[in-house]
Protein backbone atom coordinates (compact mmCIF):
# COMPACT_ATOMS: atom_id res chain seq x y z
CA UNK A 1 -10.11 -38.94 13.10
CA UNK A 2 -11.72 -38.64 16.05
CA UNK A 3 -12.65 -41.99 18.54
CA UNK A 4 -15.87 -43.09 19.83
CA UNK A 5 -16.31 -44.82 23.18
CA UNK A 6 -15.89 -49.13 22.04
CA UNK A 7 -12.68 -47.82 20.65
CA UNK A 8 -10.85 -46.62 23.82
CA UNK A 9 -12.89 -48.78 26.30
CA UNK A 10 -11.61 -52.16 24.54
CA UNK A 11 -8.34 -50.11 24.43
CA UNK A 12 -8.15 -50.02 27.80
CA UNK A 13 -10.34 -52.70 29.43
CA UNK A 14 -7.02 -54.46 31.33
CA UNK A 15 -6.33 -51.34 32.92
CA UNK A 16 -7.60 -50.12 36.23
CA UNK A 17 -9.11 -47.03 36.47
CA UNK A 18 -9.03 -43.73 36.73
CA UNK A 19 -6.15 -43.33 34.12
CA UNK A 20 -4.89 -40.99 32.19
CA UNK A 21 -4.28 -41.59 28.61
CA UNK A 22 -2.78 -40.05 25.22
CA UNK A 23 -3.62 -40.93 21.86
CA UNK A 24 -0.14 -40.76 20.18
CA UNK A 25 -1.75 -40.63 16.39
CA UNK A 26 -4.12 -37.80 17.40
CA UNK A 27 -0.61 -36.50 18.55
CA UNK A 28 0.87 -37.09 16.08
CA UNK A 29 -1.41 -35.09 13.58
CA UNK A 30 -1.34 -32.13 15.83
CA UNK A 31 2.15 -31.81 15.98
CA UNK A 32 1.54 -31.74 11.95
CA UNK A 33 -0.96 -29.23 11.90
CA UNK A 34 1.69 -27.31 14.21
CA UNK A 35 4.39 -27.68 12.12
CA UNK A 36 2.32 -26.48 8.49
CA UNK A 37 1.12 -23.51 10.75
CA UNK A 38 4.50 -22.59 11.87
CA UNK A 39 5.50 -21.09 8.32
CA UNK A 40 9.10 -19.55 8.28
CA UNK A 41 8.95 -19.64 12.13
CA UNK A 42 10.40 -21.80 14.92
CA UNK A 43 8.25 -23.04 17.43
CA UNK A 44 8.89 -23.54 21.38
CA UNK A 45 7.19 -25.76 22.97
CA UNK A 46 5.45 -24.53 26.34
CA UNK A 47 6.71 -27.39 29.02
CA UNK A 48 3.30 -26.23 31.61
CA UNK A 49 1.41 -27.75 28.89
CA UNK A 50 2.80 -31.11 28.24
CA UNK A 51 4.72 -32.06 31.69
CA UNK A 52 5.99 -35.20 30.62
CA UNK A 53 10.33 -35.22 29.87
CA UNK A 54 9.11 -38.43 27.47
CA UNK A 55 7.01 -36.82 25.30
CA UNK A 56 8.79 -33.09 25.61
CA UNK A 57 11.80 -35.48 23.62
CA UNK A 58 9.29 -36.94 21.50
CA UNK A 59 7.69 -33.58 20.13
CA UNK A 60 11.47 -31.99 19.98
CA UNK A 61 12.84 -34.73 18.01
CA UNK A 62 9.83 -34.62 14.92
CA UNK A 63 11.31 -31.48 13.51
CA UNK A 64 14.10 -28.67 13.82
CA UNK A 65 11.16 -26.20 13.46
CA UNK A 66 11.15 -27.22 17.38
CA UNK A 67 13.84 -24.72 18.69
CA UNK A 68 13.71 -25.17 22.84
CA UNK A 69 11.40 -25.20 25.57
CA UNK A 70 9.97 -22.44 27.88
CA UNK A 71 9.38 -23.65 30.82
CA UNK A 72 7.50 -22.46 34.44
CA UNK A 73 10.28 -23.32 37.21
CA UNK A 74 13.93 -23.02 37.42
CA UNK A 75 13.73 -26.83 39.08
CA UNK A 76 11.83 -28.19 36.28
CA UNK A 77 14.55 -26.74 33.38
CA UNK A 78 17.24 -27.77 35.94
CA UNK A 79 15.52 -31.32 35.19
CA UNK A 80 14.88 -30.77 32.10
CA UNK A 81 18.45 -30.53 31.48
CA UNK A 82 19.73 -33.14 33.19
CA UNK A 83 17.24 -34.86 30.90
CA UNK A 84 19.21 -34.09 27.90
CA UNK A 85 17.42 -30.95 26.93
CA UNK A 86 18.74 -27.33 26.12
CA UNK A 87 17.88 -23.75 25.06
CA UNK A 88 15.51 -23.36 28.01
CA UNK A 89 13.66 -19.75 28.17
CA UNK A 90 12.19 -19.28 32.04
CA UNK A 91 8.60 -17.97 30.84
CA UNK A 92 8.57 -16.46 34.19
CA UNK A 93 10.79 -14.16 36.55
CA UNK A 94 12.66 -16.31 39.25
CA UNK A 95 13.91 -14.50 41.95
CA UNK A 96 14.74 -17.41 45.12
CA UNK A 97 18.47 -17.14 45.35
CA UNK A 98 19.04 -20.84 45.38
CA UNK A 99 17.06 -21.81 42.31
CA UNK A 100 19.30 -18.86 40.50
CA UNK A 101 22.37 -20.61 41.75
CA UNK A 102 21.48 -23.60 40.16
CA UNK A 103 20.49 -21.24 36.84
CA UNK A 104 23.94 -20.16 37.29
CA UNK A 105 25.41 -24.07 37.86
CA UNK A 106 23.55 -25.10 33.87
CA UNK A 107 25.50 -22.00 32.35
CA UNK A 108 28.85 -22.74 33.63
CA UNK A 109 28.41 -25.81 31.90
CA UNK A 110 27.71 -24.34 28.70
CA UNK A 111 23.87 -24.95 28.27
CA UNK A 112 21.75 -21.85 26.99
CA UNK A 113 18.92 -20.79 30.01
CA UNK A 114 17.66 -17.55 29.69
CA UNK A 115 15.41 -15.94 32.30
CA UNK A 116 12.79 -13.41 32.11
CA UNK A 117 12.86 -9.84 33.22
CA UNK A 118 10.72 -6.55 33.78
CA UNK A 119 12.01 -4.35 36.05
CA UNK A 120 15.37 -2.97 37.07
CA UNK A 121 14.77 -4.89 40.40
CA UNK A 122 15.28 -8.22 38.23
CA UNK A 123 18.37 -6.96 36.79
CA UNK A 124 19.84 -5.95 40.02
CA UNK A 125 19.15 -9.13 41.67
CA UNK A 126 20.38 -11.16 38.64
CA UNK A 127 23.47 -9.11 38.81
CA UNK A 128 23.85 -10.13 42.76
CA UNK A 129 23.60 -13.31 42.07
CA UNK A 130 26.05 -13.62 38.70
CA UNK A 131 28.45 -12.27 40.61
CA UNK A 132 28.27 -13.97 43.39
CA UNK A 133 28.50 -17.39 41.40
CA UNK A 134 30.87 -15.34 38.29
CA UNK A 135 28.64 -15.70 35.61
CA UNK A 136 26.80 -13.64 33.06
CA UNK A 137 23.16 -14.66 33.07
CA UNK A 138 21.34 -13.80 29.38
CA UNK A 139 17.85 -12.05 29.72
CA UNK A 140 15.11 -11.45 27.87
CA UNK A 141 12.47 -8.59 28.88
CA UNK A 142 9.16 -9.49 28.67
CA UNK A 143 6.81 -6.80 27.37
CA UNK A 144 3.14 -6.35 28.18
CA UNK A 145 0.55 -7.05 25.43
CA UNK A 146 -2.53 -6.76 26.68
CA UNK A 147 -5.01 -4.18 25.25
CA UNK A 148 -7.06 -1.78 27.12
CA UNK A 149 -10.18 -0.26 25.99
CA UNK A 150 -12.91 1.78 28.00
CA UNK A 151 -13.63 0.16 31.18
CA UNK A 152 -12.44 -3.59 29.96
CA UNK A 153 -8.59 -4.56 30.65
CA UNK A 154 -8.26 -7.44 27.85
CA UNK A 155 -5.44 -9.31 28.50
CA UNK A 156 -3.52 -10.87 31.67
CA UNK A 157 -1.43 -9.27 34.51
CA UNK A 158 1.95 -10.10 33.40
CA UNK A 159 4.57 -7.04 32.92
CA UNK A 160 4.88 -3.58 34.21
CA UNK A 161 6.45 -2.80 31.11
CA UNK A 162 3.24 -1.49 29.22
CA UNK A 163 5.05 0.19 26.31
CA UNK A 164 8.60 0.81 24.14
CA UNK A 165 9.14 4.19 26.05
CA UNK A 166 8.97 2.40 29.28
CA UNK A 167 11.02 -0.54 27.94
CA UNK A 168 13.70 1.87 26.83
CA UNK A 169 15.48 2.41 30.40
CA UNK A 170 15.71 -1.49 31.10
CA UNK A 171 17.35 -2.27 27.91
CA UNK A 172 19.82 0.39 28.38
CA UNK A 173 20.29 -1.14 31.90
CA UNK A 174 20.61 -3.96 30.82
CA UNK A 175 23.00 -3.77 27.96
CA UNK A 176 25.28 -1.45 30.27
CA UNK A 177 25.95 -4.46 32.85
CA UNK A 178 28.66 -6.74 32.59
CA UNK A 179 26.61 -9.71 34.89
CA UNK A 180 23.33 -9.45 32.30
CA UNK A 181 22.98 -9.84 28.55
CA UNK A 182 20.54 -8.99 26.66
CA UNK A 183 19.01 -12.35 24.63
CA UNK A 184 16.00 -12.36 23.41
CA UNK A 185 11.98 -10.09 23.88
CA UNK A 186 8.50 -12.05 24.27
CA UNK A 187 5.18 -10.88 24.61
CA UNK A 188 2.32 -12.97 25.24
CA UNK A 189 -0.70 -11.74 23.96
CA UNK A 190 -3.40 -13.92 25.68
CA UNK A 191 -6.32 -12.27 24.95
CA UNK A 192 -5.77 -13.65 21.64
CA UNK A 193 -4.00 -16.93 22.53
CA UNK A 194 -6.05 -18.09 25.16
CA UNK A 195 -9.40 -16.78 24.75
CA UNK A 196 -12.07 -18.88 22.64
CA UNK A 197 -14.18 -16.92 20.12
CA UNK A 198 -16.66 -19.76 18.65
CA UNK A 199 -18.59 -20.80 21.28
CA UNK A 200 -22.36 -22.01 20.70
CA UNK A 201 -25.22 -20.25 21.26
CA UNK A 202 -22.93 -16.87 21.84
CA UNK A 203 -23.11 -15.20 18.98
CA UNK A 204 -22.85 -11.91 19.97
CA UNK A 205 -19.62 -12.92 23.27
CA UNK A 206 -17.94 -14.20 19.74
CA UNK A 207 -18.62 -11.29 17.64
CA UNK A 208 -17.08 -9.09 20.10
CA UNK A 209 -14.33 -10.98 20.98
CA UNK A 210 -13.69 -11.45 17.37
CA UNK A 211 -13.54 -7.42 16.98
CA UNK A 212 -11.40 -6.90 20.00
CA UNK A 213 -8.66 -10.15 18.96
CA UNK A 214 -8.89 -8.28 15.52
CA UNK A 215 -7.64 -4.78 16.90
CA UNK A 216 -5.59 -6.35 19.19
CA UNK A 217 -3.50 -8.27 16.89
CA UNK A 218 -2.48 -4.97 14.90
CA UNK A 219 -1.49 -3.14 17.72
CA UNK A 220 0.43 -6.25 19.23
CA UNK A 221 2.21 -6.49 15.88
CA UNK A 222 2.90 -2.66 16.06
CA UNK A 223 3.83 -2.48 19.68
CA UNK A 224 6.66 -6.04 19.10
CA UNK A 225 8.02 -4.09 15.81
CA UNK A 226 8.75 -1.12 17.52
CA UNK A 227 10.52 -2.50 20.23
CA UNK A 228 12.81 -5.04 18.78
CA UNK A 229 13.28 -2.38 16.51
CA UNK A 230 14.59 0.04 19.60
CA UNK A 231 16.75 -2.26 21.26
CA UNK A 232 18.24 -4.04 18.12
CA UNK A 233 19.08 -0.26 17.06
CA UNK A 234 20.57 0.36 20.54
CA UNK A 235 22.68 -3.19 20.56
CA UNK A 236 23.84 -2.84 16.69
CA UNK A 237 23.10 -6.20 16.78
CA UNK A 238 20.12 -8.33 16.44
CA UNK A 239 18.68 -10.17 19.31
CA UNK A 240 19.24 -14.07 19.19
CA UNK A 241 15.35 -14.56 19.60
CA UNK A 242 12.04 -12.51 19.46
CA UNK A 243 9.11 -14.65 21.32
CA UNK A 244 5.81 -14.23 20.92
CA UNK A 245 1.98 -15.92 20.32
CA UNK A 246 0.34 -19.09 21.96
CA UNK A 247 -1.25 -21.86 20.23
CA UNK A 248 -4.76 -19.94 20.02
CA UNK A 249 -2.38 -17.24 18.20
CA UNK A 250 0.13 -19.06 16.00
CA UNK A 251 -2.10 -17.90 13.05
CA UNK A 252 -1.59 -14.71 13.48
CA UNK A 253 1.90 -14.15 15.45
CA UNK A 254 3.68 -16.17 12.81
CA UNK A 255 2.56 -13.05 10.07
CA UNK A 256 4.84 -10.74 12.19
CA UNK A 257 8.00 -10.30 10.76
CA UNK A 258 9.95 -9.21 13.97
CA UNK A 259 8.91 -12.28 15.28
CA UNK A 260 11.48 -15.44 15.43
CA UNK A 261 9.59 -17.96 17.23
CA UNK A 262 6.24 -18.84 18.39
CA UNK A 263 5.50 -20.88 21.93
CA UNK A 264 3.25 -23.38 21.24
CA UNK A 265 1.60 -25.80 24.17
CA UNK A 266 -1.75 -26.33 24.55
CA UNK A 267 -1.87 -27.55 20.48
CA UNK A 268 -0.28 -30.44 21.35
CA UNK A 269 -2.71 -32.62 23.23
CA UNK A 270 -5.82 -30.05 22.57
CA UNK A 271 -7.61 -29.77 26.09
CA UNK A 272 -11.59 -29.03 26.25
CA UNK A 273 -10.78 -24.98 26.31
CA UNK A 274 -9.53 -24.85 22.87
CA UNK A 275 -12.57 -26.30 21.41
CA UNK A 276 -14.51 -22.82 20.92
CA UNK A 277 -11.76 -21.03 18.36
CA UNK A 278 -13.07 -20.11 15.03
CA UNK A 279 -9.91 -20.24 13.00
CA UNK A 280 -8.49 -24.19 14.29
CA UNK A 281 -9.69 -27.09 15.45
CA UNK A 282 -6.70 -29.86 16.76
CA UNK A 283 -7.54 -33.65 17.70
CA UNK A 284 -8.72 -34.00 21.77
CA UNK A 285 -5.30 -36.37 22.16
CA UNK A 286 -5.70 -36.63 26.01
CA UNK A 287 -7.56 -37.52 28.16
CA UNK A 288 -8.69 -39.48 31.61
CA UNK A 289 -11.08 -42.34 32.70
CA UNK A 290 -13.18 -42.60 35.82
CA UNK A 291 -15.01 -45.96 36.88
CA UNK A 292 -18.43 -45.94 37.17
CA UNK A 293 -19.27 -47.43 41.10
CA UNK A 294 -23.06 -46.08 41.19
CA UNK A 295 -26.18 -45.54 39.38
CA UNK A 296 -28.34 -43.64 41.62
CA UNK A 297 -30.73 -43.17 38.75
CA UNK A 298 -31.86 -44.32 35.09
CA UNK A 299 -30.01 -42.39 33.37
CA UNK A 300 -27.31 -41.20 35.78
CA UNK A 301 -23.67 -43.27 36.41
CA UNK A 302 -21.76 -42.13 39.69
CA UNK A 303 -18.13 -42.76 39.07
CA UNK A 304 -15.13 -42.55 41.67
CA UNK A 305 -13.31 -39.39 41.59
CA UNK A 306 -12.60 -37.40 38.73
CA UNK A 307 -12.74 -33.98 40.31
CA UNK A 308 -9.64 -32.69 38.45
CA UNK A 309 -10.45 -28.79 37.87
CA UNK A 310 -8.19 -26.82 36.02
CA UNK A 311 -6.64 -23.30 37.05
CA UNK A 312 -7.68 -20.02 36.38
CA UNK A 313 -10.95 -18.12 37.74
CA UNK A 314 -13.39 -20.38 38.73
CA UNK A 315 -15.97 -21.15 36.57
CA UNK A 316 -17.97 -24.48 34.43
CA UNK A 317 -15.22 -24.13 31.87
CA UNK A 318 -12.75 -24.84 33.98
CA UNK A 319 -14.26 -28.35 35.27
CA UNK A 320 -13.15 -31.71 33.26
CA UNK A 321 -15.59 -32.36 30.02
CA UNK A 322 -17.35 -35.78 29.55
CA UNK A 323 -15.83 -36.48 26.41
CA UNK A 324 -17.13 -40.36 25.50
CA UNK A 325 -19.44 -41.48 25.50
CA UNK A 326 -21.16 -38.97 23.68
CA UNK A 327 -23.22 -37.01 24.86
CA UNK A 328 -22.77 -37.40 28.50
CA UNK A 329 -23.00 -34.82 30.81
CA UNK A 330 -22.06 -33.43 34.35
CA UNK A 331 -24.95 -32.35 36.69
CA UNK A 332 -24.47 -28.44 37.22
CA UNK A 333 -25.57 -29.12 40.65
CA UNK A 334 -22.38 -31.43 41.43
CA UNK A 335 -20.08 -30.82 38.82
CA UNK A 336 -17.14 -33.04 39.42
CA UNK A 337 -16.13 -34.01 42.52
CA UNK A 338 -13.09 -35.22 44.79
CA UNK A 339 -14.20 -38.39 45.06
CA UNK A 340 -17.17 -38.76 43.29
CA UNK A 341 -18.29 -37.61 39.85
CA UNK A 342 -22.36 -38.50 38.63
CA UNK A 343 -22.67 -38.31 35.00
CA UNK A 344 -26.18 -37.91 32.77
CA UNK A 345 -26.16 -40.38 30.07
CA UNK A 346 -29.42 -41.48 28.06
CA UNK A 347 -27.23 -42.44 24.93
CA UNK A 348 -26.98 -45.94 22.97
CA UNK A 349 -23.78 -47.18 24.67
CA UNK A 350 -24.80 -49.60 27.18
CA UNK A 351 -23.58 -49.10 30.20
CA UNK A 352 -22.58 -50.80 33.82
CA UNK A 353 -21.23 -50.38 36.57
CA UNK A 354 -17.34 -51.28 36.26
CA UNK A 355 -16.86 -49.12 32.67
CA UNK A 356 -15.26 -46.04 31.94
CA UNK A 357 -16.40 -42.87 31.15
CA UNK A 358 -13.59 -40.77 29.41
CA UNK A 359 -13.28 -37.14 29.99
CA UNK A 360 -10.72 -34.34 28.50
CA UNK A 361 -9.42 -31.69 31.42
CA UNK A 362 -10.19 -28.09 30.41
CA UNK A 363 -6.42 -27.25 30.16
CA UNK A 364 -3.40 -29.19 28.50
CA UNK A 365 -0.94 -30.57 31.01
CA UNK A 366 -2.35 -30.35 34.25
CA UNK A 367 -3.62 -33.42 33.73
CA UNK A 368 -0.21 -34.60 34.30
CA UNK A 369 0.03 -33.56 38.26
CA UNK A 370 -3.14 -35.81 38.65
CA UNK A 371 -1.36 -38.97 37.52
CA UNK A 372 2.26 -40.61 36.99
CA UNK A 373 1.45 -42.26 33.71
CA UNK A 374 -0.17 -41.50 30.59
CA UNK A 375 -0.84 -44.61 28.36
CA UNK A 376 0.35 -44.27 24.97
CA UNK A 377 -2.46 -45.57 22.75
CA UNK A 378 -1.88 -46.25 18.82
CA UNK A 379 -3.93 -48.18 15.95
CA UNK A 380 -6.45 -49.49 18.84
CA UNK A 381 -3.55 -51.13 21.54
CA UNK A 382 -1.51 -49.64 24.42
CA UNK A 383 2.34 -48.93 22.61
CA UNK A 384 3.90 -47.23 25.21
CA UNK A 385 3.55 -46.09 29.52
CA UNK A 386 4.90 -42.79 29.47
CA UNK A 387 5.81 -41.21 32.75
CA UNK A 388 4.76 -37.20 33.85
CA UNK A 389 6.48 -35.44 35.59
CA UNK A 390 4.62 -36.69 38.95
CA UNK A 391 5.66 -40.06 37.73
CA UNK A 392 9.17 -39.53 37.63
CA UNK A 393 8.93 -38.29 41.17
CA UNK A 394 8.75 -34.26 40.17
CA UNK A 395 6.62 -32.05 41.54
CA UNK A 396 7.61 -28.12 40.66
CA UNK A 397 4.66 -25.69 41.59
């Protein structure tokens, strides 16, 4: 299904550039492919990787398998809410008092927010705070997942809590207080999730990768058991939700059984770094245009801007892809720039100064900080102008 280059530029030719875009039938099949791949599981969708309230709705409403939203900042679910959405899970700890009083304002008024915890530090602060505005705030204790072997830590930095022993003492802490209550576990295990395994010309980077994802997975699945296990044991009750996975891990964190619901981001509009998995491919569903202002040489086009790196440790896979047309290229002595991006292209598309070249960012919604629209493109015309976040005046981290 995928486009070549005539089809988006006479998409897009009465629009100025740089843009951003998103193909809303390449969309639309991923959120397909999402949905078969979710089996008996619920899916929650990662708000850092959309960052748009219009199309957060839009993917929510296609199916009940869509449970909530976990999102980075207390001020984005406090928008998120007013926006008519609910069952928010903070992915991350919050800890300034006055974004916790307005956690504490969207549960007096009934709507489910849970935030994150790992330490007894968390809880006490949370307790502070719930008192202080007399509410009970629910919690869910995020577990590390990572996996160490022999001189390689393969994971992320998340939680201290590295194991069920050391979890034990915070969910008795937890379930002891009358201010906290216990809600829900996650675990995001991102050396599976977020790390590719099928890149070219790598085979042996893949093979091991392949082998550590592999033991990885069984000792995630191990490590999640055993703790919801503990604390459901310890509450007499089972927890209302059990988090886990990432869209580069949906194929495997769905087979868990302790597991509830999977977040799922990245899937949705398929950004340049999930191109190199071996076991799924989605649609590249968004993307950006630069102008081309220059051509310094015969077979290089200088466009304005398009400098739009993506976080993370710095590296070429973090810089924006030339996605169309095909087989263009950045120079690895310039990369893409602030205000200026030169692109090697010695394709069949003729090109001149004044046309597009079309990239994809390396990651999913950060896109959306660069621009406040994203054109909604379906069947070859522009449907819909679909604000981000930055276009409806937000701007969280």
């Amino acid at each position: 299904m995928e486009r070549g280059y005539s089809y988006y530029k006479q998409a897009f030719e009465r629009i100025p550039k740089p843009f951003a875009y998103v193909d809303l039938d390449m969309l639309g099949k991923n959120i397909g492919h999402i949905l078969a791949r979710a089996g008996s599981k619920n899916i929650r969708i990662a708000t850092k990787s959309v960052r748009s309230a219009a199309l957060l709705k839009r993917i929510l409403h296609q199916s009940p398998v869509f449970c909530g939203l976990m999102c980075f900042s207390p001020q984005e679910a406090i928008y998120l809410v007013k926006q008519g959405m609910d069952d928010i899970v903070m992915g991350y700890p919050v800890w300034e008092p006055s974004a916790l009083a307005g956690m504490a304002e969207l549960i007096r008024q009934g709507k489910s927010v849970t935030l994150m915890v790992d330490s007894v530090a968390h809880i006490e602060h949370l307790e502070r705070i719930a008192a202080r505005h007399g509410v009970r705030f629910p919690v869910c204790i995020d577990m590390d997942m990572s996996l160490d072997v022999p001189g390689l830590h393969f994971g992320v930095w998340r939680s201290p809590v590295r194991t069920v022993a050391e979890a034990g003492p915070l969910a008795e802490r937890i379930l002891s207080s009358r201010l906290v209550m216990l809600d829900g576990v996650m675990g995001y295990e991102a050396q599976i999730a977020g790390v590719g395994d099928h890149y070219p010309n790598k085979m042996a980077k893949n093979m091991l990768v392949q082998t550590l994802k592999r033991r990885s997975a069984k000792q995630v699945a191990e490590k999640r058991a055993a703790l919801v296990a503990m604390i459901e044991d310890a509450m007499g009750a089972p927890l209302r939700f059990v988090n886990g996975g990432g869209t580069g891990s949906l194929h495997t964190t769905v087979l868990e059984e302790a597991v509830t619901e999977v977040t799922v981001g990245s899937g949705f509009f398929a950004p340049a770094l999930f191109d190199h998995y071996r076991d799924f491919r989605y649609l590249p569903a968004a993307g950006f245009a630069v102008e081309i202002v220059r051509q310094p040489g015969k077979h290089i086009y200088t466009c304005l801007g398009g400098g739009y790196t993506a976080s993370g440790a710095a590296g070429r896979d973090k810089l924006p892809l030339p996605y169309l047309p095909a087989g263009a290229s950045l120079l690895p002595l310039e990369g893409a720039g602030e205000v200026q991006t030169p692109v090697k292209y010695d394709g069949e598309e003729p090109l001149t100064l004044g046309d597009p070249i079309f990239f994809r960012h390396a990651k999913a919604g950060e896109l959306c900080e660069r621009f406040n629209y994203l054109y909604g493109l379906s069947k070859g015309g522009i449907v819909e102008k679909i604000t981000t976040y930055r276009g409806d005046g937000q701007c969280f981290l």
